[in-house]
Protein backbone atom coordinates (compact mmCIF):
# COMPACT_ATOMS: atom_id res chain seq x y z
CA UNK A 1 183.38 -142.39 -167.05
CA UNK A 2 185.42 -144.18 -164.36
CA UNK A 3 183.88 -146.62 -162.38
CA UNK A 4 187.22 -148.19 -160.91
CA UNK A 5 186.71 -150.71 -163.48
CA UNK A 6 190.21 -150.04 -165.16
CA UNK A 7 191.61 -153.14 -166.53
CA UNK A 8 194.93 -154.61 -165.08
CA UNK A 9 197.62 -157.06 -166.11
CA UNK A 10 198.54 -160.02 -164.38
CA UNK A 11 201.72 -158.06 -163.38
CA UNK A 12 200.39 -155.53 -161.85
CA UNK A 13 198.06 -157.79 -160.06
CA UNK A 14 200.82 -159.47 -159.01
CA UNK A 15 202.88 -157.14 -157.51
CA UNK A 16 199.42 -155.59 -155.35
CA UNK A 17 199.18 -159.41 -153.92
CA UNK A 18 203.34 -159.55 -153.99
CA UNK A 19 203.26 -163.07 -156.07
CA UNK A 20 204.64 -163.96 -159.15
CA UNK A 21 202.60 -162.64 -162.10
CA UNK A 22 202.17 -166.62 -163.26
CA UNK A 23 200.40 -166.84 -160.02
CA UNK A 24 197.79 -164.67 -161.10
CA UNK A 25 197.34 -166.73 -164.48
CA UNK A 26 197.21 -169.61 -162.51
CA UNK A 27 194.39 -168.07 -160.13
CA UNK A 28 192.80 -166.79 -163.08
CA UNK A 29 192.46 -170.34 -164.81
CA UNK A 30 191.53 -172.34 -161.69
CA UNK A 31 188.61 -169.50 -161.77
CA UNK A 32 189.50 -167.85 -158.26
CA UNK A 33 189.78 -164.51 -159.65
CA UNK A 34 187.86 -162.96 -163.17
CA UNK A 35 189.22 -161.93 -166.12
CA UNK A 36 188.96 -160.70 -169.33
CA UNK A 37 190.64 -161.25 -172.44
CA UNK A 38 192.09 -159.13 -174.68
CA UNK A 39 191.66 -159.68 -178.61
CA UNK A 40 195.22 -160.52 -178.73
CA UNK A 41 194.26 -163.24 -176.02
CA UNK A 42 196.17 -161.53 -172.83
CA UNK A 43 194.20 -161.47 -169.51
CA UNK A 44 193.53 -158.46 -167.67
CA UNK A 45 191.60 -157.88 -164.56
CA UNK A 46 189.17 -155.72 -163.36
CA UNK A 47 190.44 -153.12 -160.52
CA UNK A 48 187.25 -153.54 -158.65
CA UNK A 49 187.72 -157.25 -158.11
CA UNK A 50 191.38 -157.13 -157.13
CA UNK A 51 190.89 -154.66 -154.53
CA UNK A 52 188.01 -156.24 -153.43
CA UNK A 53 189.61 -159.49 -152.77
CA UNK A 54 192.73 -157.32 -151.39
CA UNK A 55 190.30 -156.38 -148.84
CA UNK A 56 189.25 -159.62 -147.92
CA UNK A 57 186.01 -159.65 -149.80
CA UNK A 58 187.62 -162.40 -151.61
CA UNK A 59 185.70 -164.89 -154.21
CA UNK A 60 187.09 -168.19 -152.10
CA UNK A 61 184.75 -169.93 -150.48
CA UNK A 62 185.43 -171.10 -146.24
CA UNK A 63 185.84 -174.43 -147.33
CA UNK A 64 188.70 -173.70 -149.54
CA UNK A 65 190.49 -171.53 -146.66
CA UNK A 66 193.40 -173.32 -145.48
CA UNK A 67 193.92 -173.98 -141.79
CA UNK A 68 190.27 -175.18 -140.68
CA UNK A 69 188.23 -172.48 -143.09
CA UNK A 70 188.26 -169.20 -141.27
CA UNK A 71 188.68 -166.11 -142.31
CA UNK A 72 190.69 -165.46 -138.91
CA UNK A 73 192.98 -168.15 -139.60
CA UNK A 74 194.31 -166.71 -143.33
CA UNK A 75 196.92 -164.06 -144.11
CA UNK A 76 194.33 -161.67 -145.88
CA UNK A 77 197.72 -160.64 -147.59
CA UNK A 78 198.04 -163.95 -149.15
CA UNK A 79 195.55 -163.72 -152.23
CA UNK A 80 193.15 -165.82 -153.45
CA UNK A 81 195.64 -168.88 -153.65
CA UNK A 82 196.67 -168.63 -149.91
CA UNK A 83 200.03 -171.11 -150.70
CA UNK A 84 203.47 -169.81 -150.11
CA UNK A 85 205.88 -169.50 -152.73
């Protein structure tokens, strides 16, 4: 059964949003994106949420937008941590 729920790793994450895969951790632990840990203790995330937020059906609040908290004023590019590298 495959609901688009595949798991992925904070690499692979990474490279969809084109951050560094410690980015994603860092996301992950602030609480701005879910995930799910591994019995070996390794994060993964589900598909469905990624491409969700990759589509601007993001998890942030409008508040937390930079740049006056519109959606119109964000790079929908820039992930769910929308600070440059």
């Amino acid at each position: 059964m495959d609901t688009g729920d595949r798991l992925l790793t904070p690499g692979e994450v990474a490279a969809l949003f084109r951050v560094d895969p410690k980015t994603v951790t860092r996301w992950a632990a602030a609480g701005r994106i879910g995930s799910i840990r591994t019995p070996g203790g390794h994060r993964r995330f589900r598909e469905s949420e990624v491409r969700a937020l990759l589509e601007g059906e993001g998890l942030i609040e409008p508040d937390e937008r930079p740049g006056g908290g519109t959606a119109e004023s964000t790079n929908h590019h820039a992930g769910p941590n929308s600070h440059p590298h």
